[in-house]
C-alpha atoms as a PDB file:
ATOM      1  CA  UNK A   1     -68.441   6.029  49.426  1.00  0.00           C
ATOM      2  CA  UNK A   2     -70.507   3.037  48.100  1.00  0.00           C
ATOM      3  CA  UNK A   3     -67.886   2.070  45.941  1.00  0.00           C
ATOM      4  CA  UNK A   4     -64.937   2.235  49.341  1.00  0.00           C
ATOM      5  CA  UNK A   5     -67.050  -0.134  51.226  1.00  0.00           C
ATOM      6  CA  UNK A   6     -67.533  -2.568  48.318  1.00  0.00           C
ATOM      7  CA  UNK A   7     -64.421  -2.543  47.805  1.00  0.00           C
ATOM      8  CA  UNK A   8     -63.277  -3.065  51.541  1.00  0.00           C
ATOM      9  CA  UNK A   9     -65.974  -5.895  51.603  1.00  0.00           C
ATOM     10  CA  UNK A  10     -64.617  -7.247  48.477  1.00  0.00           C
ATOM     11  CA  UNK A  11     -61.212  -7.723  49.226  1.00  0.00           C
ATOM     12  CA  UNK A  12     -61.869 -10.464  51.770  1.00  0.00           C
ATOM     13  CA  UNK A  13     -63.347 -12.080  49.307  1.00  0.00           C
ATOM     14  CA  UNK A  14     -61.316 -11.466  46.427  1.00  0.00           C
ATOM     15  CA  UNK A  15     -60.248 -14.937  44.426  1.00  0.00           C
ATOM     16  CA  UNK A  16     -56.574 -12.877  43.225  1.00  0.00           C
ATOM     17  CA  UNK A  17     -53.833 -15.764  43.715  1.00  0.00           C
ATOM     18  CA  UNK A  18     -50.915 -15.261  46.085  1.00  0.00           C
ATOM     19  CA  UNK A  19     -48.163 -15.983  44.017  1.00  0.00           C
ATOM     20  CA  UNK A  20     -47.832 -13.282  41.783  1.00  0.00           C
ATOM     21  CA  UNK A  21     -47.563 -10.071  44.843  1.00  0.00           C
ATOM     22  CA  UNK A  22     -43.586 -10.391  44.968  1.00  0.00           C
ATOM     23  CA  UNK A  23     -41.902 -10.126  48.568  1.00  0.00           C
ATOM     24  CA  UNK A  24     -44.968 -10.335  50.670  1.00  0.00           C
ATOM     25  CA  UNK A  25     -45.973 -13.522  49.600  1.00  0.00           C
ATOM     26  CA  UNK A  26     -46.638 -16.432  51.739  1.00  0.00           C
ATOM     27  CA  UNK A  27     -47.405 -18.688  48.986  1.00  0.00           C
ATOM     28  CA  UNK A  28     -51.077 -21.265  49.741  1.00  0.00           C
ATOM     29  CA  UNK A  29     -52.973 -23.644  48.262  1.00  0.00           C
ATOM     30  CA  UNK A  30     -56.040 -22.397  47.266  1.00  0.00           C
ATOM     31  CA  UNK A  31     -57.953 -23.118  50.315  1.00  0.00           C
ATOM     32  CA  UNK A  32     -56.250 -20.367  51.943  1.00  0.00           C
ATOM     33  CA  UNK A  33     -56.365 -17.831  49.431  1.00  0.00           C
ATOM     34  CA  UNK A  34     -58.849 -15.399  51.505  1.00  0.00           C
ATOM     35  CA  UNK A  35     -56.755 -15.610  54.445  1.00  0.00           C
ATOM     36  CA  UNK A  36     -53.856 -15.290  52.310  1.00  0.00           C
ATOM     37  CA  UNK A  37     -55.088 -12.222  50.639  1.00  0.00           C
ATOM     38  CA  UNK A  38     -56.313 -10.579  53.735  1.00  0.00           C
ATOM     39  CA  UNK A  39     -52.664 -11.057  55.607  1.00  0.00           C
ATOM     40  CA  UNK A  40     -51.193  -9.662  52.122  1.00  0.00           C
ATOM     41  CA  UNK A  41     -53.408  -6.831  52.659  1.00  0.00           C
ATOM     42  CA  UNK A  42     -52.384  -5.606  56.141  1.00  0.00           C
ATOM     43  CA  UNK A  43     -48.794  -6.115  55.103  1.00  0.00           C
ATOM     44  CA  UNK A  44     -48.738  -3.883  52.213  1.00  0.00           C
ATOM     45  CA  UNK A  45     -50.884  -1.326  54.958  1.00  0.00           C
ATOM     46  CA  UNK A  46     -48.213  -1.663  57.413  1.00  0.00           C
ATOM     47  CA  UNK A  47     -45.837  -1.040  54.327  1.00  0.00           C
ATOM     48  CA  UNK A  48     -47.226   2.247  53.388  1.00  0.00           C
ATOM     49  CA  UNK A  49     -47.362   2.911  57.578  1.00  0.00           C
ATOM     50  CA  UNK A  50     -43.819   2.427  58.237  1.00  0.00           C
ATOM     51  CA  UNK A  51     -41.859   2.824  54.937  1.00  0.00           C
ATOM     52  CA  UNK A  52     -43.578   4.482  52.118  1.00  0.00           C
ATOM     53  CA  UNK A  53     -45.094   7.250  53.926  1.00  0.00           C
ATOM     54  CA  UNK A  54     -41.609   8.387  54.898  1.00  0.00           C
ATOM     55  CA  UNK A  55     -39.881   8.522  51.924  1.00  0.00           C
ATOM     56  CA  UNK A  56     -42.658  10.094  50.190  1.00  0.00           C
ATOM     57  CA  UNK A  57     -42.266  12.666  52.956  1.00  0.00           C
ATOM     58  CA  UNK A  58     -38.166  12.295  53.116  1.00  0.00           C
ATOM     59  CA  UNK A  59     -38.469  13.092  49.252  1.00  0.00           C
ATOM     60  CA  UNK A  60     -40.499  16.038  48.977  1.00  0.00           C
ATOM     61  CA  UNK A  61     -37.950  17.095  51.838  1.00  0.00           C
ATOM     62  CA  UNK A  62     -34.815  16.017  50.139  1.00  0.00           C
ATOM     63  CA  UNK A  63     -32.877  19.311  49.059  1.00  0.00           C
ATOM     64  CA  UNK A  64     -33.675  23.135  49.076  1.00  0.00           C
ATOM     65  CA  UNK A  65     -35.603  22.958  46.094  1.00  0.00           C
ATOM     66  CA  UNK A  66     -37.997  20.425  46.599  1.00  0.00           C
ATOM     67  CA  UNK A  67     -38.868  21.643  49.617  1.00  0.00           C
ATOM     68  CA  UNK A  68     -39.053  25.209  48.591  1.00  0.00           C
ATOM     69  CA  UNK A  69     -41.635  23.887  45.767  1.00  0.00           C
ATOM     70  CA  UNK A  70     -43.357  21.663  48.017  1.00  0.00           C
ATOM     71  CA  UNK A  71     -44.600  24.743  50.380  1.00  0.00           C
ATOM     72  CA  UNK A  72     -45.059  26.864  47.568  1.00  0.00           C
ATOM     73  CA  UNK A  73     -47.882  23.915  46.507  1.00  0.00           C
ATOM     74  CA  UNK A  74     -49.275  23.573  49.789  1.00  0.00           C
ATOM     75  CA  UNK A  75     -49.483  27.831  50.533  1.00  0.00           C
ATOM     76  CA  UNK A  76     -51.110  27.848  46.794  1.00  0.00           C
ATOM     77  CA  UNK A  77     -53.723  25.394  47.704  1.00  0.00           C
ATOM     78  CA  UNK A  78     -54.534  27.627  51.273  1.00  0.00           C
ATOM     79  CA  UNK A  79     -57.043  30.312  51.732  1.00  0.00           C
ATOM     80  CA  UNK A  80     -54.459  32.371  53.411  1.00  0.00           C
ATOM     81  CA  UNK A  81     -53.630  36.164  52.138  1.00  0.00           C
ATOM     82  CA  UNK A  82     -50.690  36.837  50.118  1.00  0.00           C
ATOM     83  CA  UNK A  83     -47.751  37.473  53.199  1.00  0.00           C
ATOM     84  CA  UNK A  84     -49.563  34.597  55.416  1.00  0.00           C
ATOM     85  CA  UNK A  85     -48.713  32.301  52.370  1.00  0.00           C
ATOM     86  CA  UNK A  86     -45.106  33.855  52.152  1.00  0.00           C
ATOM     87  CA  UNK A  87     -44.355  33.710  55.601  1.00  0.00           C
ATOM     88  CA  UNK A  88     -45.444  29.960  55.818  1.00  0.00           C
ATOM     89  CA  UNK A  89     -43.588  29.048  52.904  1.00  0.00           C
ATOM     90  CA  UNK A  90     -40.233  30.677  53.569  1.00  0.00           C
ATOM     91  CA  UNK A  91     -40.488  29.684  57.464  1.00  0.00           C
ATOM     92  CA  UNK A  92     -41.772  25.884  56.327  1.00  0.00           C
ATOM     93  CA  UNK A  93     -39.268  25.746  53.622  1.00  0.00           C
ATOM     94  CA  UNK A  94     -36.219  26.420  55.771  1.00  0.00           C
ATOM     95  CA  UNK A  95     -37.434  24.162  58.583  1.00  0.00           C
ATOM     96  CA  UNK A  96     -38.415  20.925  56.824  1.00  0.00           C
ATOM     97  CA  UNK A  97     -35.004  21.218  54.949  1.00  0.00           C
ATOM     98  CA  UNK A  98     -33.271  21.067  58.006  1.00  0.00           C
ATOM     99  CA  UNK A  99     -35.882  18.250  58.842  1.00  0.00           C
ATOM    100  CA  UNK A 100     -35.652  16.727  55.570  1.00  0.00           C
ATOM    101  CA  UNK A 101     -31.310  16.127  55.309  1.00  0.00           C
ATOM    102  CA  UNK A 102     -31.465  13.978  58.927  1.00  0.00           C
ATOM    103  CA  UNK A 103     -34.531  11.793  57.756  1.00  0.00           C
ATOM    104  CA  UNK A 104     -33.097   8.949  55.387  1.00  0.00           C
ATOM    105  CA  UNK A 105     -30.786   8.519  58.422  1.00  0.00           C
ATOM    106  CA  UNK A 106     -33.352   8.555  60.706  1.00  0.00           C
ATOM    107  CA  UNK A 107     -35.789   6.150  58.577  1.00  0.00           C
ATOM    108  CA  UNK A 108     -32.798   3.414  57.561  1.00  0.00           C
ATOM    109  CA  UNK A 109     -33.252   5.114  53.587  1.00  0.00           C
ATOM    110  CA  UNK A 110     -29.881   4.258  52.203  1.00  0.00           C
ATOM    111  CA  UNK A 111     -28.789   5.262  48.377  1.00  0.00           C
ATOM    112  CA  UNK A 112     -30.582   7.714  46.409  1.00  0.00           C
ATOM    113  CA  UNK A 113     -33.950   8.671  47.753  1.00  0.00           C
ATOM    114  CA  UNK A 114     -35.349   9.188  44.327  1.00  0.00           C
ATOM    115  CA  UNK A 115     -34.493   5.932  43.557  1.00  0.00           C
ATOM    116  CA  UNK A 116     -35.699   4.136  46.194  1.00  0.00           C
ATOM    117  CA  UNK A 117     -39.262   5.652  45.925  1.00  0.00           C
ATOM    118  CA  UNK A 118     -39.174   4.732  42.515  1.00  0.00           C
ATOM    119  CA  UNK A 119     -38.174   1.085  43.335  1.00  0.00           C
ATOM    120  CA  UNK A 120     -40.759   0.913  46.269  1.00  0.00           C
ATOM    121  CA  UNK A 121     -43.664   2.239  43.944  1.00  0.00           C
ATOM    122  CA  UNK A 122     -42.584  -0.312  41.372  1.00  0.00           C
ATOM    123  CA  UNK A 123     -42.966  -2.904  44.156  1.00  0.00           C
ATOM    124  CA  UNK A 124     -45.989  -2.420  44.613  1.00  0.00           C
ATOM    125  CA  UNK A 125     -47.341  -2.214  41.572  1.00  0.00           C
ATOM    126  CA  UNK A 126     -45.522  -5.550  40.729  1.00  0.00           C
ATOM    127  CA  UNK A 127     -47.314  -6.637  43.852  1.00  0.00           C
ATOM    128  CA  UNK A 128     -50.593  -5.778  42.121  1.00  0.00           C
ATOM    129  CA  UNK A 129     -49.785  -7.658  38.983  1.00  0.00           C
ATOM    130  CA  UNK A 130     -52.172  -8.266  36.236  1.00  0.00           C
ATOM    131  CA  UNK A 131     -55.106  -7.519  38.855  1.00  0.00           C
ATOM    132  CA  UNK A 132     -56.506  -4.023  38.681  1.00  0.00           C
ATOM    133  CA  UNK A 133     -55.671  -3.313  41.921  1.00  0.00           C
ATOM    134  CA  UNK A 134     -54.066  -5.545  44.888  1.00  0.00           C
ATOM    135  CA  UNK A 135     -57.849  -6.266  45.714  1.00  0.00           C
ATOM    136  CA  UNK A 136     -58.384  -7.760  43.075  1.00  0.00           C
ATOM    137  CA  UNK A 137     -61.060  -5.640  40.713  1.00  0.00           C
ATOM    138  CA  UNK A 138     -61.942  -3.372  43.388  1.00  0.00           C
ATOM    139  CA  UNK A 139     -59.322  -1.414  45.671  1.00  0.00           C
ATOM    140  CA  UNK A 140     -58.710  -2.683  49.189  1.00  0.00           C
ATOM    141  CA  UNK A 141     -57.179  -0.931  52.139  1.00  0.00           C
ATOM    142  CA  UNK A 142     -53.523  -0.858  51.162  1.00  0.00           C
ATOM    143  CA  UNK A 143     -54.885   0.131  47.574  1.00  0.00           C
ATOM    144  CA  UNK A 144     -56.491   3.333  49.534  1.00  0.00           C
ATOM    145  CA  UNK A 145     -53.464   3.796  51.730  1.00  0.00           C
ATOM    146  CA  UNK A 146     -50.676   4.134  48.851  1.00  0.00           C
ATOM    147  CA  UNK A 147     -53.588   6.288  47.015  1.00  0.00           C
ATOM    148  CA  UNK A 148     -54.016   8.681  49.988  1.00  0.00           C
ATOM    149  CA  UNK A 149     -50.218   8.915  50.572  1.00  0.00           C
ATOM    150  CA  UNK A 150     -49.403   9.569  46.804  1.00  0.00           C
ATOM    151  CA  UNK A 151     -52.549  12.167  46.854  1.00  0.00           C
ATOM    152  CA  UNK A 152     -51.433  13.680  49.563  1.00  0.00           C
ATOM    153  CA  UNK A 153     -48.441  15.162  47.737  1.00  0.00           C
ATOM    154  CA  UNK A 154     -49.878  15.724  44.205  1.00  0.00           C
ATOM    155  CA  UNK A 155     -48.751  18.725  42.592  1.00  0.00           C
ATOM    156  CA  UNK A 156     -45.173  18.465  44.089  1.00  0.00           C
ATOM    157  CA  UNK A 157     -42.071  17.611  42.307  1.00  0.00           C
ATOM    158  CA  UNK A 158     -41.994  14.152  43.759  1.00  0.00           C
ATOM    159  CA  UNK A 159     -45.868  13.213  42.500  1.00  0.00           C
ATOM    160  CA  UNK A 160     -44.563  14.212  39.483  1.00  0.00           C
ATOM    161  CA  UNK A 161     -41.281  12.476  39.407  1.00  0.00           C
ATOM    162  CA  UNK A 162     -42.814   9.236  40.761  1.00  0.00           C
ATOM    163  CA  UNK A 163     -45.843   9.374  37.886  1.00  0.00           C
ATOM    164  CA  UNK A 164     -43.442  10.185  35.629  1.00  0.00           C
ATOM    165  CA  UNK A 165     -40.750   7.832  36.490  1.00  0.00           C
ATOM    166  CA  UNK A 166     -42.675   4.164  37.589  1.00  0.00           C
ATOM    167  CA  UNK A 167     -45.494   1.795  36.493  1.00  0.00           C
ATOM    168  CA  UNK A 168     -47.865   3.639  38.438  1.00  0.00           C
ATOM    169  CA  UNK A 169     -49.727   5.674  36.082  1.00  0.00           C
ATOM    170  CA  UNK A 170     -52.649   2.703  34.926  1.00  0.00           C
ATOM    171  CA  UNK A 171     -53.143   1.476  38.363  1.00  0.00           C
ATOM    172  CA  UNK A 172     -53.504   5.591  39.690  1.00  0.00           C
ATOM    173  CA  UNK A 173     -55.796   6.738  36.799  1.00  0.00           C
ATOM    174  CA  UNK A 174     -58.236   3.705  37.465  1.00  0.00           C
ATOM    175  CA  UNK A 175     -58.170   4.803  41.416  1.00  0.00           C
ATOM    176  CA  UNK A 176     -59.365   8.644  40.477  1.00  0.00           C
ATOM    177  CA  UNK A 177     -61.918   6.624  38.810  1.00  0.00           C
ATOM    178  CA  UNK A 178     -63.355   4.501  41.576  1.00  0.00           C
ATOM    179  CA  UNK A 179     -62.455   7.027  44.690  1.00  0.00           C
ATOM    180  CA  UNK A 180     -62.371  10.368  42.551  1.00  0.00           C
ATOM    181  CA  UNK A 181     -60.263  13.740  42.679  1.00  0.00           C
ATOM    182  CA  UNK A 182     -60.148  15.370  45.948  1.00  0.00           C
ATOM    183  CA  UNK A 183     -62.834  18.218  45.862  1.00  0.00           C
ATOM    184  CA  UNK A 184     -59.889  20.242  47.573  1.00  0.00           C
ATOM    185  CA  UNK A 185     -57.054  20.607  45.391  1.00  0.00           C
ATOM    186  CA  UNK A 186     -56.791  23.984  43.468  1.00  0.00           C
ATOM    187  CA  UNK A 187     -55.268  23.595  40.011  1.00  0.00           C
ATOM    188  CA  UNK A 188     -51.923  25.124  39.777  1.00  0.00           C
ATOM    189  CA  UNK A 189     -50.430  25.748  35.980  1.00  0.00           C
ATOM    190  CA  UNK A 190     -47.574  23.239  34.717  1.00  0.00           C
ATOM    191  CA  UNK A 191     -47.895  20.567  37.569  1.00  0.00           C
ATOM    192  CA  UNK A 192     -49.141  16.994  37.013  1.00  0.00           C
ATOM    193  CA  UNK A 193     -52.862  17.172  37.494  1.00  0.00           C
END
C-alpha cells in the first residue's frame, strides 16, 4: 500500500518526457512536463475506462469457447459446491455469449477482436517507452488501471493470448512486483500464472 501511494505521489512529479507516449501526446517544453504528464495520465485512465475495459471483456466473450473457459475460471476460483459451480457456468456461459456477439457492435470494435486487443496493449506499452512504467519508475494511476483490468481476467484464454501475444510481459512482471499477486486467485493447472 506504501508503495501505491508513492507511486500515485510520484507520478505528478515524475521528470518522464512527453514525446515518446505515442497518440496521447501533447508535445511541451519542459516547463510543462508535470502538467503534461499528469493530463497524459488521466487520458490513458479514461482509455482503459472507455475502450480497453471493453474489449478485454468483448474478448473473453467473443465465441462459445472463450466464454465457456472464462466461467469455468471464474466458478474454479469460487467457494461454491460442485452443481452451484455447474449451474453458474453453463447458465453464465450461454448468456454472456449471447452478450458477447452484439458487443464489438455495441462498443465501435471493428476487425478482429483479438487483434485489436493486441494492438491496444501494444499501445500502451509503446506509450510507456523506455520508462518502467508510464509513471515513470513507479506506476501511476493508468499503470494500476490497465494492471487491474488485465488481472481481472488472468487465467482466461485472453490473459493468456494477450501475454503471450504483445510487449506486455516486462512491464506486467515488474507490476506483480511493486503491487503483488492478488491473495485471491486459486491456481488452476496449465493456465498462465
Amino acid at each position: 500500500a506504501a508503495e501505491v501511494q508513492q507511486a500515485q505521489s510520484s507520478s505528478s512529479s515524475s521528470s518522464k518526457s512527453s514525446s515518446s507516449k505515442g497518440w496521447f501526446s501533447k508535445g511541451g517544453s519542459s516547463s510543462d512536463s508535470s502538467s503534461s504528464n499528469v493530463e497524459e495520465e488521466k487520458q490513458w485512465r479514461k482509455w482503459v475506462d472507455e475502450r480497453y475495459v471493453k474489449l478485454i471483456t468483448a474478448n473473453i466473450y467473443r465465441n462459445w469457447d472463450e466464454s465457456w473457459d472464462t466461467f469455468g475460471y471464474m466458478t474454479e476460483q469460487s467457494h461454491w459446491n460442485w452443481a452451484v459451480q455447474q449451474s453458474v457456468r453453463v447458465a453464465g456461459a450461454v448468456l454472456m455469449w449471447q452478450i458477447g456477439s452484439r458487443m464489438p457492435k455495441k462498443y465501435g470494435i471493428t476487425g478482429d477482436l483479438r487483434e485489436a486487443l493486441y494492438k491496444d496493449t501494444n499501445d500502451f506499452i509503446a506509450a510507456v517507452g523506455s520508462d518502467k512504467f508510464l509513471g515513470g519508475d513507479t506506476p501511476n494511476l493508468a499503470d494500476l488501471a490497465v494492471y487491474g483490468v488485465l488481472t481481472a481476467v488472468k487465467g482466461t484464454p485472453t490473459y493468456n493470448d494477450v501475454v503471450l501475444n504483445t510487449n506486455i510481459g516486462q512491464w506486467l512482471s515488474r507490476m506483480v512486483q511493486i503491487v503483488g499477486e492478488s491473495c485471491e486467485v486459486k491456481k488452476v493447472p496449465g493456465k498462465v500464472q
